[in-house]
PDB file of N, CA and C in Angstrom:
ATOM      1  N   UNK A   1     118.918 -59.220  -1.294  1.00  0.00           N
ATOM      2  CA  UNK A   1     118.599 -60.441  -2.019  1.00  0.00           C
ATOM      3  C   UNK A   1     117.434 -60.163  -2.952  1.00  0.00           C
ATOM      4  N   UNK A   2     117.561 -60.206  -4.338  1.00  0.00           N
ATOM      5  CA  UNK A   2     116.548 -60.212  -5.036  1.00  0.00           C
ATOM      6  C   UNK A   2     115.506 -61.347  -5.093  1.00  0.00           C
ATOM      7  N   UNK A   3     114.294 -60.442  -5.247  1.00  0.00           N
ATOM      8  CA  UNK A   3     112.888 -62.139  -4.894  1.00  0.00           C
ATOM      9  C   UNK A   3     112.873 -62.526  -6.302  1.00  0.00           C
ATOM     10  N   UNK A   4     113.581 -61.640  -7.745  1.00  0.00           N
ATOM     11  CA  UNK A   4     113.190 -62.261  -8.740  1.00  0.00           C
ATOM     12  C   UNK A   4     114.049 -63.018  -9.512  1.00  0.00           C
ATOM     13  N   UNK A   5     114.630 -64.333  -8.798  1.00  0.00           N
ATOM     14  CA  UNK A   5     115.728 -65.270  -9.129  1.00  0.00           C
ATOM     15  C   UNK A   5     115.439 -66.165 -10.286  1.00  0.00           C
ATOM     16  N   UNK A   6     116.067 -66.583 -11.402  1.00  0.00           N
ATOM     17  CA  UNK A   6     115.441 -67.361 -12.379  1.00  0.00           C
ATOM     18  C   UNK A   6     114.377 -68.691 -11.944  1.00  0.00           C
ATOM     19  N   UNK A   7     114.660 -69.515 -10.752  1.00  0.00           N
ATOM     20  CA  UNK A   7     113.784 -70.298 -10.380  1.00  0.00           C
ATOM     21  C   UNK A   7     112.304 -70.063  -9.963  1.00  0.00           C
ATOM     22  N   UNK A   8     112.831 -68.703  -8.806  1.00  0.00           N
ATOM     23  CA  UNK A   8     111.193 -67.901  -8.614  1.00  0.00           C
ATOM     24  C   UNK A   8     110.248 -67.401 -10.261  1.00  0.00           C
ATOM     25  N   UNK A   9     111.080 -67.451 -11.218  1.00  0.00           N
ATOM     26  CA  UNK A   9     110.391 -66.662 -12.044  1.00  0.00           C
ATOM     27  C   UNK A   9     110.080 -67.481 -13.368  1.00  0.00           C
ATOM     28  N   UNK A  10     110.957 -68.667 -13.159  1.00  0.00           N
ATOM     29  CA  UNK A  10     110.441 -69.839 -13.997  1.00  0.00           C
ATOM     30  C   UNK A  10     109.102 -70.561 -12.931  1.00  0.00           C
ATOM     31  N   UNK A  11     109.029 -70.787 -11.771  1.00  0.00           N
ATOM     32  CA  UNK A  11     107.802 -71.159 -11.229  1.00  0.00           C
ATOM     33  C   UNK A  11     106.262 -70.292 -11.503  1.00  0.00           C
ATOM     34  N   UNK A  12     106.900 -68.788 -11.572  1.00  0.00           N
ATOM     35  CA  UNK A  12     105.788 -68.011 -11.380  1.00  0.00           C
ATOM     36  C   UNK A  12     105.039 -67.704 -12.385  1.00  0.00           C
ATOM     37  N   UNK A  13     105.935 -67.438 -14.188  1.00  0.00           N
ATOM     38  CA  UNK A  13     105.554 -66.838 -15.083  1.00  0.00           C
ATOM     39  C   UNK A  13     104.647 -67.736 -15.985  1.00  0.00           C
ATOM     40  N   UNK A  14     104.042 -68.979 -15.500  1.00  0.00           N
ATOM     41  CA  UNK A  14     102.591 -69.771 -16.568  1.00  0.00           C
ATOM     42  C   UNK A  14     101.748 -69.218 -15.339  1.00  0.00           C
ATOM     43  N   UNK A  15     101.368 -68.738 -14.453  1.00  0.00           N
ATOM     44  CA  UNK A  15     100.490 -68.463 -13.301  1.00  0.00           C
ATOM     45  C   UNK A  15      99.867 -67.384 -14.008  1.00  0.00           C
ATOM     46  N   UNK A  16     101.091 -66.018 -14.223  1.00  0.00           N
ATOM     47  CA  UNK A  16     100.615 -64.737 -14.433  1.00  0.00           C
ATOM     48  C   UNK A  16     100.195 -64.755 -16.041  1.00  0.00           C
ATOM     49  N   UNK A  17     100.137 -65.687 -16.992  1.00  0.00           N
ATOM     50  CA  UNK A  17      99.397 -65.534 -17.959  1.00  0.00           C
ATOM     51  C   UNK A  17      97.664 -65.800 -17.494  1.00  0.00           C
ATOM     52  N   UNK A  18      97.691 -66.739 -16.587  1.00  0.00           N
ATOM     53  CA  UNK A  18      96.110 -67.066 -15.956  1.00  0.00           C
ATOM     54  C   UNK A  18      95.728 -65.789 -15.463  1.00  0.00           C
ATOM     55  N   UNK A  19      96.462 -64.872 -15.306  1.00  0.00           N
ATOM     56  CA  UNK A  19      95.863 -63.884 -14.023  1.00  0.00           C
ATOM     57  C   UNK A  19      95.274 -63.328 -15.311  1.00  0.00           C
ATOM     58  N   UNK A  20      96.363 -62.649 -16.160  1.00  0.00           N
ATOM     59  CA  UNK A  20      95.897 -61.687 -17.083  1.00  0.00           C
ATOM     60  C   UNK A  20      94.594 -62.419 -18.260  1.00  0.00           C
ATOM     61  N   UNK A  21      94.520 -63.943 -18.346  1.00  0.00           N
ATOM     62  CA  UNK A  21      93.621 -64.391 -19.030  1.00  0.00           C
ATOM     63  C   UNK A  21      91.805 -64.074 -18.814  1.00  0.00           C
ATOM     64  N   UNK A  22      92.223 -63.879 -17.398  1.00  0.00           N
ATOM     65  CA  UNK A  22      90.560 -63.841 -16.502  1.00  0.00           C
ATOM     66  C   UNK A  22      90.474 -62.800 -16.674  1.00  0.00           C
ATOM     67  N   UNK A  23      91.118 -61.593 -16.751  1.00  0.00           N
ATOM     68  CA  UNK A  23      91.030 -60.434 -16.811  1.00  0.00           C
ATOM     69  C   UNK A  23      90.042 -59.515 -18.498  1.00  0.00           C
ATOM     70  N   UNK A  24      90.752 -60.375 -19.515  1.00  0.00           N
ATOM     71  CA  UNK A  24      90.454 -59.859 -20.334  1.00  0.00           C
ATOM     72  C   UNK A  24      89.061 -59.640 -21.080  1.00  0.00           C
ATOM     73  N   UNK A  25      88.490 -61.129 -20.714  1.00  0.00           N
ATOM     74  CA  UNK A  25      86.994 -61.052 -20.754  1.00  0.00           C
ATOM     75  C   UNK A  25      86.063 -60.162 -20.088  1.00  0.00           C
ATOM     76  N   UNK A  26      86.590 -59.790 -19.073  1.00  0.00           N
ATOM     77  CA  UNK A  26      85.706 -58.987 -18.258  1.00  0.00           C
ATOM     78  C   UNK A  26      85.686 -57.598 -19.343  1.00  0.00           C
ATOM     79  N   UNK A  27      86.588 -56.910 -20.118  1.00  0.00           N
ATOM     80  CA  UNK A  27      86.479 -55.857 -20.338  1.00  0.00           C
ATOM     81  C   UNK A  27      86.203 -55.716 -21.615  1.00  0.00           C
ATOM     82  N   UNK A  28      85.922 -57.079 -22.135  1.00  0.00           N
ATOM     83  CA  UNK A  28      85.406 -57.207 -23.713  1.00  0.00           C
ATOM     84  C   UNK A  28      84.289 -57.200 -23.597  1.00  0.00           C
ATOM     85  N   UNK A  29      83.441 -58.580 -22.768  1.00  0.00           N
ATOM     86  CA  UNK A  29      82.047 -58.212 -22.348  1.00  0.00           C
ATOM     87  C   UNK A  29      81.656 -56.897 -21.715  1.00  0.00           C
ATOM     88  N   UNK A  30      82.322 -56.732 -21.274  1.00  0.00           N
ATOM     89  CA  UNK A  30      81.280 -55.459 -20.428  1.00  0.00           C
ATOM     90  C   UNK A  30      81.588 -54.325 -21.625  1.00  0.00           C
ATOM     91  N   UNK A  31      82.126 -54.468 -22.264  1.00  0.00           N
ATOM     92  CA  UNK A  31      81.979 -52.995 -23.478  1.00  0.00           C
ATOM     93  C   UNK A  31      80.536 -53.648 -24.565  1.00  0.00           C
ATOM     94  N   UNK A  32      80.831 -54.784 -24.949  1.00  0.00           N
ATOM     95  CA  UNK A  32      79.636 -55.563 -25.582  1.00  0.00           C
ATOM     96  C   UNK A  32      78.706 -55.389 -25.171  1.00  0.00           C
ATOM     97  N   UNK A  33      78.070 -55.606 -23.449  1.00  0.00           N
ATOM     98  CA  UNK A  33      76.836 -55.101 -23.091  1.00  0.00           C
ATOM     99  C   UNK A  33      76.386 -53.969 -23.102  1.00  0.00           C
ATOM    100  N   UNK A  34      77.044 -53.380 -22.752  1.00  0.00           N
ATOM    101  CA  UNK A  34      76.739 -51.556 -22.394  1.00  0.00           C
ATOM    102  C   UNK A  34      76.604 -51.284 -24.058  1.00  0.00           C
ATOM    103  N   UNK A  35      77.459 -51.837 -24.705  1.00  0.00           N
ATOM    104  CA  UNK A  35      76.888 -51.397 -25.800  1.00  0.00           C
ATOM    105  C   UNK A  35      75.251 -51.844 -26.924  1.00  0.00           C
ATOM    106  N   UNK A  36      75.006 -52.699 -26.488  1.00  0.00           N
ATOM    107  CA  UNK A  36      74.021 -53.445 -26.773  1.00  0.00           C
ATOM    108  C   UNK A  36      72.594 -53.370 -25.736  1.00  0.00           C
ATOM    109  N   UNK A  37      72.836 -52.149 -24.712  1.00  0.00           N
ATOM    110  CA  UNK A  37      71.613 -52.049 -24.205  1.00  0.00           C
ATOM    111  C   UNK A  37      70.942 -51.037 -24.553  1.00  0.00           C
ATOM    112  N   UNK A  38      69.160 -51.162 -24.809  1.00  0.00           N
ATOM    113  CA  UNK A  38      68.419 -50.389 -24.587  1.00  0.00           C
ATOM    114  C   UNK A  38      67.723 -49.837 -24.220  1.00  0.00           C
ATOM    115  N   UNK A  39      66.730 -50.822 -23.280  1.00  0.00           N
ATOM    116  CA  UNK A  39      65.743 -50.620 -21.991  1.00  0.00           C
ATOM    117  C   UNK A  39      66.538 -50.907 -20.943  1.00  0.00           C
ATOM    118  N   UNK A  40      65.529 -50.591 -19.868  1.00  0.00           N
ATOM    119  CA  UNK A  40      65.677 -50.834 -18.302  1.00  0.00           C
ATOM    120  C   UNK A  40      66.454 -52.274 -18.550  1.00  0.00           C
ATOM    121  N   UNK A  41      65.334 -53.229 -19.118  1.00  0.00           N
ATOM    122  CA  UNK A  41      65.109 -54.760 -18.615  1.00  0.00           C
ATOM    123  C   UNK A  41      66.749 -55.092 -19.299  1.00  0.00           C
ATOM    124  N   UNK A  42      66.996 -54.913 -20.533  1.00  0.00           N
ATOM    125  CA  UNK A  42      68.785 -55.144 -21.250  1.00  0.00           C
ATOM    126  C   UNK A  42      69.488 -54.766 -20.269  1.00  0.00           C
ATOM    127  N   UNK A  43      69.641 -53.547 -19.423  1.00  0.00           N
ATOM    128  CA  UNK A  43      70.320 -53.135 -18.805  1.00  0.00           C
ATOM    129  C   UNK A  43      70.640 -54.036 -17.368  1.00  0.00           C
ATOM    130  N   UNK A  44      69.623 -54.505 -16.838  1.00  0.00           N
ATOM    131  CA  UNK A  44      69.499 -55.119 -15.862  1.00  0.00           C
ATOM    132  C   UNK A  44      70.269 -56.800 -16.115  1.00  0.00           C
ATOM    133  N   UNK A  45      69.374 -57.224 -17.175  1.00  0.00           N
ATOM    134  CA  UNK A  45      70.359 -58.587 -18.246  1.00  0.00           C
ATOM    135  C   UNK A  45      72.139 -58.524 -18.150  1.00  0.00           C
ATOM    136  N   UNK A  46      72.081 -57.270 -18.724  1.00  0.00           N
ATOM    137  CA  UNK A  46      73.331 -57.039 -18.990  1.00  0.00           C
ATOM    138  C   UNK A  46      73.878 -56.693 -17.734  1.00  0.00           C
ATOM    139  N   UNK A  47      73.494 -56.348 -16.719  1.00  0.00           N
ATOM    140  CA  UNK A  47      74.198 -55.968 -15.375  1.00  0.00           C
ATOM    141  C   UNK A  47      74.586 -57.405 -14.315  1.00  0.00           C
ATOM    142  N   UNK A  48      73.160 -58.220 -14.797  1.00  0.00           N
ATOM    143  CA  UNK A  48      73.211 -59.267 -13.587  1.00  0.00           C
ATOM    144  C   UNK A  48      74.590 -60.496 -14.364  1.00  0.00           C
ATOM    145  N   UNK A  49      74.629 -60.549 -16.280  1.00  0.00           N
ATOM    146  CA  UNK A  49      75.523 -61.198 -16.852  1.00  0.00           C
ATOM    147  C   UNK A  49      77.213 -60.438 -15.849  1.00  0.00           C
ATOM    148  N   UNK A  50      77.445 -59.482 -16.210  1.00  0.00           N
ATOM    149  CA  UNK A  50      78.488 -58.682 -15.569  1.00  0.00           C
ATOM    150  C   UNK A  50      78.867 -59.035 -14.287  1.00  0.00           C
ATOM    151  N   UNK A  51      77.817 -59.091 -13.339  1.00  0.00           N
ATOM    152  CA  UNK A  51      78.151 -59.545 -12.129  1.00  0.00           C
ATOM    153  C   UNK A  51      78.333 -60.780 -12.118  1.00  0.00           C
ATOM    154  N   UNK A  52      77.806 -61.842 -13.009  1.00  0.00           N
ATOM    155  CA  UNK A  52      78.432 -63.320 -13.197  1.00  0.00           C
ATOM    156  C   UNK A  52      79.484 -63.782 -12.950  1.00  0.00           C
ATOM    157  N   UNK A  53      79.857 -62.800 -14.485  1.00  0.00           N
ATOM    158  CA  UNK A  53      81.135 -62.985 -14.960  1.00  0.00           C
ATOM    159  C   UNK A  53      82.666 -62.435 -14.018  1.00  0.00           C
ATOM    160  N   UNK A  54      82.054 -61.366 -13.170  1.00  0.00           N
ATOM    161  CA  UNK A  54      82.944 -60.506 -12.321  1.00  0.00           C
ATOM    162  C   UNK A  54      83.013 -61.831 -10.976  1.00  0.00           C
ATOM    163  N   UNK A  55      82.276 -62.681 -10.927  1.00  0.00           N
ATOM    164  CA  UNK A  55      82.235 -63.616  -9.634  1.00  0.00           C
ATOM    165  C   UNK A  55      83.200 -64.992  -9.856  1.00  0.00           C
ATOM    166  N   UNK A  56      83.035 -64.793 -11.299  1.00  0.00           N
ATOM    167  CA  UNK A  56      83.597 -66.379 -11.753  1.00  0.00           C
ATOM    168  C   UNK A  56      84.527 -65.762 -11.812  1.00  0.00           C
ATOM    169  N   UNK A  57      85.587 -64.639 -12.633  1.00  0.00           N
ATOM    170  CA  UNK A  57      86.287 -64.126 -12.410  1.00  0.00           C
ATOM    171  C   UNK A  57      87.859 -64.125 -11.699  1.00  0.00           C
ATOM    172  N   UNK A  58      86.750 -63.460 -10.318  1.00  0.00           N
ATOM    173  CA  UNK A  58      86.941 -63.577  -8.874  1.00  0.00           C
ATOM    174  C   UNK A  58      87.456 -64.861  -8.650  1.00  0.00           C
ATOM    175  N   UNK A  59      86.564 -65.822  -8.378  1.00  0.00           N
ATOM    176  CA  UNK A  59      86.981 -67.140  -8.359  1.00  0.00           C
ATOM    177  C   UNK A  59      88.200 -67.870  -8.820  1.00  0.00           C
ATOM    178  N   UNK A  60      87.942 -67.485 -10.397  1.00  0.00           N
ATOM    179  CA  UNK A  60      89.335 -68.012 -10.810  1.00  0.00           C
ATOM    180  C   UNK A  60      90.461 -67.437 -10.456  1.00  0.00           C
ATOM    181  N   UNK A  61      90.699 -66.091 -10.367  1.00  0.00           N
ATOM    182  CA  UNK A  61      91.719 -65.392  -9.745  1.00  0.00           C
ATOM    183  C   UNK A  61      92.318 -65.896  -8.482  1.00  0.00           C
ATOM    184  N   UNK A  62      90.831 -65.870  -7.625  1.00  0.00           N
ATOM    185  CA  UNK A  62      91.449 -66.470  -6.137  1.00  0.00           C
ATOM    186  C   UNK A  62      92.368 -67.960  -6.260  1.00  0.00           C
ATOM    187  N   UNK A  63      92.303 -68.381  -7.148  1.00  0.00           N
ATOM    188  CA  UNK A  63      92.393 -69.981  -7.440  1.00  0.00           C
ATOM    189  C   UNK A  63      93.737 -69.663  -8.002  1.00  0.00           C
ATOM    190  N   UNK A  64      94.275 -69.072  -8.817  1.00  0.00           N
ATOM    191  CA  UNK A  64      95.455 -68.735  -9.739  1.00  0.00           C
ATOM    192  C   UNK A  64      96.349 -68.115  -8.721  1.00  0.00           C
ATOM    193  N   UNK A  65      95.870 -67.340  -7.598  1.00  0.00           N
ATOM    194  CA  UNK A  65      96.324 -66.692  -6.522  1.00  0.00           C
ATOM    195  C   UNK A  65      96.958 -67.678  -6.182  1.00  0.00           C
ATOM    196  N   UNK A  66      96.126 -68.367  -5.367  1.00  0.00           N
ATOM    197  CA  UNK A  66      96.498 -69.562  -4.184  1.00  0.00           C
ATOM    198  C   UNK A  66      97.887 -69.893  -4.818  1.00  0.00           C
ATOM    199  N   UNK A  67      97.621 -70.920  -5.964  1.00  0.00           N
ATOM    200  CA  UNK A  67      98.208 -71.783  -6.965  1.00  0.00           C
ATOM    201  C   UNK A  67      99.595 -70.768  -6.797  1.00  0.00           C
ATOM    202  N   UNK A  68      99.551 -69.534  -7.521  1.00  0.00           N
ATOM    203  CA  UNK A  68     100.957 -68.720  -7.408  1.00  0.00           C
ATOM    204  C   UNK A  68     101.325 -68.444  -6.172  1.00  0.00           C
ATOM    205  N   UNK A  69     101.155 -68.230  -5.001  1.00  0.00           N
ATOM    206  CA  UNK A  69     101.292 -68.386  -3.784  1.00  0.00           C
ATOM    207  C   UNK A  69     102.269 -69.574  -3.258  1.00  0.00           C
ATOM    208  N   UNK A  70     101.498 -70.473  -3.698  1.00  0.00           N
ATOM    209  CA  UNK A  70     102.169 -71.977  -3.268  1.00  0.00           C
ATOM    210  C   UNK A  70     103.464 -72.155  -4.186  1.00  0.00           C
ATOM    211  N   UNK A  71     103.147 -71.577  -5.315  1.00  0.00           N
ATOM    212  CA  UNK A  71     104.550 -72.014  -6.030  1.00  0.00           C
ATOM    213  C   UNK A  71     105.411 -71.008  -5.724  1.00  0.00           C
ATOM    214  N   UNK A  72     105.263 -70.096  -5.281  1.00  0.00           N
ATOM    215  CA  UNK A  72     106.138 -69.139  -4.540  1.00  0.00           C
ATOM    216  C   UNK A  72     106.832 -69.676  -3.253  1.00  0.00           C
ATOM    217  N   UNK A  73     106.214 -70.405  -2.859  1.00  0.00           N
ATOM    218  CA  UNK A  73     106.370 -70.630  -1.401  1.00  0.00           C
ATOM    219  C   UNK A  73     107.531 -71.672  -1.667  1.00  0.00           C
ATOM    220  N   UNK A  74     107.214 -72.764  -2.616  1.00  0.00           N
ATOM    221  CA  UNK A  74     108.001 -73.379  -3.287  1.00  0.00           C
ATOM    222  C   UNK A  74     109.439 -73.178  -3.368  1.00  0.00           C
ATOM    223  N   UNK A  75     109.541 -72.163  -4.490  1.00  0.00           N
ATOM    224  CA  UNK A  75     110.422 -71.499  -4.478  1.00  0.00           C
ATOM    225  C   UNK A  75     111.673 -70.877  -3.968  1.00  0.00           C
ATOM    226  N   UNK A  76     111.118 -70.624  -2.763  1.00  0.00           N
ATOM    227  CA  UNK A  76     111.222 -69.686  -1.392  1.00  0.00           C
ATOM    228  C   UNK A  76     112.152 -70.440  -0.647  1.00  0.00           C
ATOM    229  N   UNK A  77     111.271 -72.038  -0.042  1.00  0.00           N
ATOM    230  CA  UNK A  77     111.837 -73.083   0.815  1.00  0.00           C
ATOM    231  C   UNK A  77     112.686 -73.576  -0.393  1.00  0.00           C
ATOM    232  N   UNK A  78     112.788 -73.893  -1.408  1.00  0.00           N
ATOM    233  CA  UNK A  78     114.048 -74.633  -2.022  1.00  0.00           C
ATOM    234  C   UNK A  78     115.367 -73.556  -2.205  1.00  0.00           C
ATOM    235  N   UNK A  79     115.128 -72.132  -2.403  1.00  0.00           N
ATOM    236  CA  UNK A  79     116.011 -71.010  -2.114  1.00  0.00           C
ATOM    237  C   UNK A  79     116.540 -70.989  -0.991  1.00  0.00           C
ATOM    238  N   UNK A  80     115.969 -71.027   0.295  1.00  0.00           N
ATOM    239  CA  UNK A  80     116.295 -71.558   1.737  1.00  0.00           C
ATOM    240  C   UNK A  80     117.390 -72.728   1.609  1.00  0.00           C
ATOM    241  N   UNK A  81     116.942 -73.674   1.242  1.00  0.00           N
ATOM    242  CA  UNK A  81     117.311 -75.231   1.489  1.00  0.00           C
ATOM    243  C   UNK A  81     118.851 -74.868   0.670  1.00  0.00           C
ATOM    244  N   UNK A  82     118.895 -74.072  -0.549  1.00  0.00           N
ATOM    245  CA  UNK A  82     120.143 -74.213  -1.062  1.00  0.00           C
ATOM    246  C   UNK A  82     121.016 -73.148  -0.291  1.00  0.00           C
ATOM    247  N   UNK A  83     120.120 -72.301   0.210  1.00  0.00           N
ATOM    248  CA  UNK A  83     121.137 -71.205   1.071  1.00  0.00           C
ATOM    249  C   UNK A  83     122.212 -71.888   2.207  1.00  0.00           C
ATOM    250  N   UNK A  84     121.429 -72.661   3.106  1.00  0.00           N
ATOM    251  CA  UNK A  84     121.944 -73.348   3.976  1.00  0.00           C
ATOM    252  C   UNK A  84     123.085 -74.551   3.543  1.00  0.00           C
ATOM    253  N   UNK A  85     122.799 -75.159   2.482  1.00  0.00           N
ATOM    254  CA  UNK A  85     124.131 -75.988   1.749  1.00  0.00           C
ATOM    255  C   UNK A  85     125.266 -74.831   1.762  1.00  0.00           C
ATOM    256  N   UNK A  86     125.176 -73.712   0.913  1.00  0.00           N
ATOM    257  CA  UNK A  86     126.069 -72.702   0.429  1.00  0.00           C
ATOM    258  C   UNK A  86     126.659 -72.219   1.831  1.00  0.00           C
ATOM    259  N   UNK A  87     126.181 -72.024   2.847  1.00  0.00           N
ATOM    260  CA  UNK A  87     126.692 -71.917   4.095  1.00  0.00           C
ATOM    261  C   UNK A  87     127.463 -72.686   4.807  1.00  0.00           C
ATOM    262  N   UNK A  88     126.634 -74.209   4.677  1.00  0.00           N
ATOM    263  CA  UNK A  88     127.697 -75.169   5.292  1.00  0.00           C
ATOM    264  C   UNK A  88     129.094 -75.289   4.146  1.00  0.00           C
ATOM    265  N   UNK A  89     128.979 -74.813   2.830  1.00  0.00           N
ATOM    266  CA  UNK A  89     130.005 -75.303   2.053  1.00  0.00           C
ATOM    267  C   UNK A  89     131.053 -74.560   2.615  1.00  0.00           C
ATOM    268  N   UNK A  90     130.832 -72.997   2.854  1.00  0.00           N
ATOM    269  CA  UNK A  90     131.563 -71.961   3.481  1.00  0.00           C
ATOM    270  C   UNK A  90     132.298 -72.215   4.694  1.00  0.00           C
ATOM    271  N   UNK A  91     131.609 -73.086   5.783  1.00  0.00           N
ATOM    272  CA  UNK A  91     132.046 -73.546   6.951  1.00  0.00           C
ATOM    273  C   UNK A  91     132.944 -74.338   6.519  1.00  0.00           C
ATOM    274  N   UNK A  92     132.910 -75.252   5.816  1.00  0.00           N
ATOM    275  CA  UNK A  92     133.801 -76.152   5.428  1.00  0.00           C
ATOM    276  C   UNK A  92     135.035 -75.846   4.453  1.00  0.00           C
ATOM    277  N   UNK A  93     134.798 -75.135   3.448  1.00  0.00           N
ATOM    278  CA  UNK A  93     136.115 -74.063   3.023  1.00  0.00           C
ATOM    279  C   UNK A  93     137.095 -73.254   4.095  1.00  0.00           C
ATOM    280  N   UNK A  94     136.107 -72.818   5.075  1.00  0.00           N
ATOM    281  CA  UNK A  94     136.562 -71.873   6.298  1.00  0.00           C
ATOM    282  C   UNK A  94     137.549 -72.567   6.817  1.00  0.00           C
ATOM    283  N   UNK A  95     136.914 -74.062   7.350  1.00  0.00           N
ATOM    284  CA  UNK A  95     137.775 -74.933   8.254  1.00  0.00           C
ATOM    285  C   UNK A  95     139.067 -75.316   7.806  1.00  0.00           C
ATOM    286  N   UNK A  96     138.990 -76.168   6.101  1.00  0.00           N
ATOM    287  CA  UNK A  96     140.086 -76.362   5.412  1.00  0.00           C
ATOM    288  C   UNK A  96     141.122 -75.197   5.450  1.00  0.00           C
ATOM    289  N   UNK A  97     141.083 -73.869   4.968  1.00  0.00           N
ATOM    290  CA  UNK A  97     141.824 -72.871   4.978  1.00  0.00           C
ATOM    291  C   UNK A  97     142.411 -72.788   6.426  1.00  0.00           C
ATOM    292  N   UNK A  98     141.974 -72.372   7.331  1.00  0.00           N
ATOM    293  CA  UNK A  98     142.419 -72.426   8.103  1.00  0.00           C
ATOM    294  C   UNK A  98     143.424 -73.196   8.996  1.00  0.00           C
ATOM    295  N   UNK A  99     143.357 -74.593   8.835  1.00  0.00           N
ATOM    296  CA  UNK A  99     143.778 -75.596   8.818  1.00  0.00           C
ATOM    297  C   UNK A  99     145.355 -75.668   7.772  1.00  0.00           C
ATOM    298  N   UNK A 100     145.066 -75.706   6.733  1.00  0.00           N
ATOM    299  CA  UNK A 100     146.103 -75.293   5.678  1.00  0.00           C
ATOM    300  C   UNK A 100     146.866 -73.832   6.289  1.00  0.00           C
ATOM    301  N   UNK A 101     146.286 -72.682   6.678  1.00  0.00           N
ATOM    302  CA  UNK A 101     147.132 -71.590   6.942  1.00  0.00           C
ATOM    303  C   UNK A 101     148.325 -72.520   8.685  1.00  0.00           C
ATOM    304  N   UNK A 102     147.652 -73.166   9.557  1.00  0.00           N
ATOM    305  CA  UNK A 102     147.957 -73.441  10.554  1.00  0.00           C
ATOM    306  C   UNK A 102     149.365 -74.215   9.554  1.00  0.00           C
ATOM    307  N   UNK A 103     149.298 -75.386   9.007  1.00  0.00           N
ATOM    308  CA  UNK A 103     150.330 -75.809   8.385  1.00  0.00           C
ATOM    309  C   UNK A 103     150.976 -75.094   8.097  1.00  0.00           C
ATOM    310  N   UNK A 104     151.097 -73.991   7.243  1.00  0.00           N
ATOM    311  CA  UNK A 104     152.048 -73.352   6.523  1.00  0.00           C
ATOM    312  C   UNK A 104     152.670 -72.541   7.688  1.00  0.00           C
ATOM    313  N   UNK A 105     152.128 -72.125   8.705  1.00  0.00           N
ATOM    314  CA  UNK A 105     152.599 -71.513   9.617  1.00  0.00           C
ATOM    315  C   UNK A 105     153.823 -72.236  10.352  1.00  0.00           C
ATOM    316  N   UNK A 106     153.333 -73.383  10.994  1.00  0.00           N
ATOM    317  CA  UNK A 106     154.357 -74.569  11.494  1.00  0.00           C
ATOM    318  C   UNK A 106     155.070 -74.878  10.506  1.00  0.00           C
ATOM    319  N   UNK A 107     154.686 -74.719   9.473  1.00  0.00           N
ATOM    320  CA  UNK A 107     156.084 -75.342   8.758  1.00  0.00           C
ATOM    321  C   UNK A 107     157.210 -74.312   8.157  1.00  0.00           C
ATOM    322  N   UNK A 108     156.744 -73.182   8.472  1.00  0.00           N
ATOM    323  CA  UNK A 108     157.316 -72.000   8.053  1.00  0.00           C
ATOM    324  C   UNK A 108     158.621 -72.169   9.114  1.00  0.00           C
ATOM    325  N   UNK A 109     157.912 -71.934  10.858  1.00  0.00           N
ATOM    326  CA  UNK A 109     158.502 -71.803  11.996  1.00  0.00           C
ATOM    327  C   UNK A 109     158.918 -72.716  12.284  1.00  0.00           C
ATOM    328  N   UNK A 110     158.902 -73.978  12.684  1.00  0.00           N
ATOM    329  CA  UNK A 110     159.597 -75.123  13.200  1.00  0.00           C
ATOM    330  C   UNK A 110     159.664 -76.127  12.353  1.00  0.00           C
ATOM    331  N   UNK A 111     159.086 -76.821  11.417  1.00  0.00           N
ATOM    332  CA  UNK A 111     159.242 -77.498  10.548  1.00  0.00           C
ATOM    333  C   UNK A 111     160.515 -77.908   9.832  1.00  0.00           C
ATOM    334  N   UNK A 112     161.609 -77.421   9.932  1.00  0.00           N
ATOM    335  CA  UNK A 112     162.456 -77.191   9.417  1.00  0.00           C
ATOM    336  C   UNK A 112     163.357 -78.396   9.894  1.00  0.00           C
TER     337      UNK A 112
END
């Protein structure tokens, strides 16, 4: 069974633009600082900004996580929920056929 079904991947794919959004700042600033330092004290500026930004980050990620998580999960249980219809539909095709073969049988053999 593939996990990447058009529903899983229409739920999932506005999530993973957030992931990659948080991401990108981190590596614009941190080339900006490093490039813009010259003493100890810039360096330190520029280290404690970095770790800010790496926390909020963090944060938002964990948050975009969750969020894609849950809509996964989503996903998942309504994939479930239709599996089990598609099963009972099967039971119920099963029964009819069978039923129909029993007829054709009797009416093959004694019916007459």
């Amino acid at each position: 069974m593939s996990i990447l079904t058009s529903s899983a991947v229409s739920a999932l794919a506005p999530h993973l633009l957030d992931l990659v959004k948080g991401v990108i700042p981190l590596i614009t600033s941190r080339n900006k600082a490093v490039a813009k330092t010259d003493t100890r004290e810039q360096a330190a500026d520029a280290l404690a900004v970095q770790v800010a930004e790496l926390q909020e980050a963090a944060i938002k990620q964990a948050a975009a996580i969750k969020e894609l998580a849950e809509a996964s999960d989503g996903a998942m249980r309504e994939l479930e929920q239709q599996l089990k219809q598609q099963k009972l539909l099967s039971l119920i095709a099963l029964a009819v056929a069978a039923v129909s073969l029993a007829l054709a049988v009797w009416g093959v053999a004694g019916g007459r």
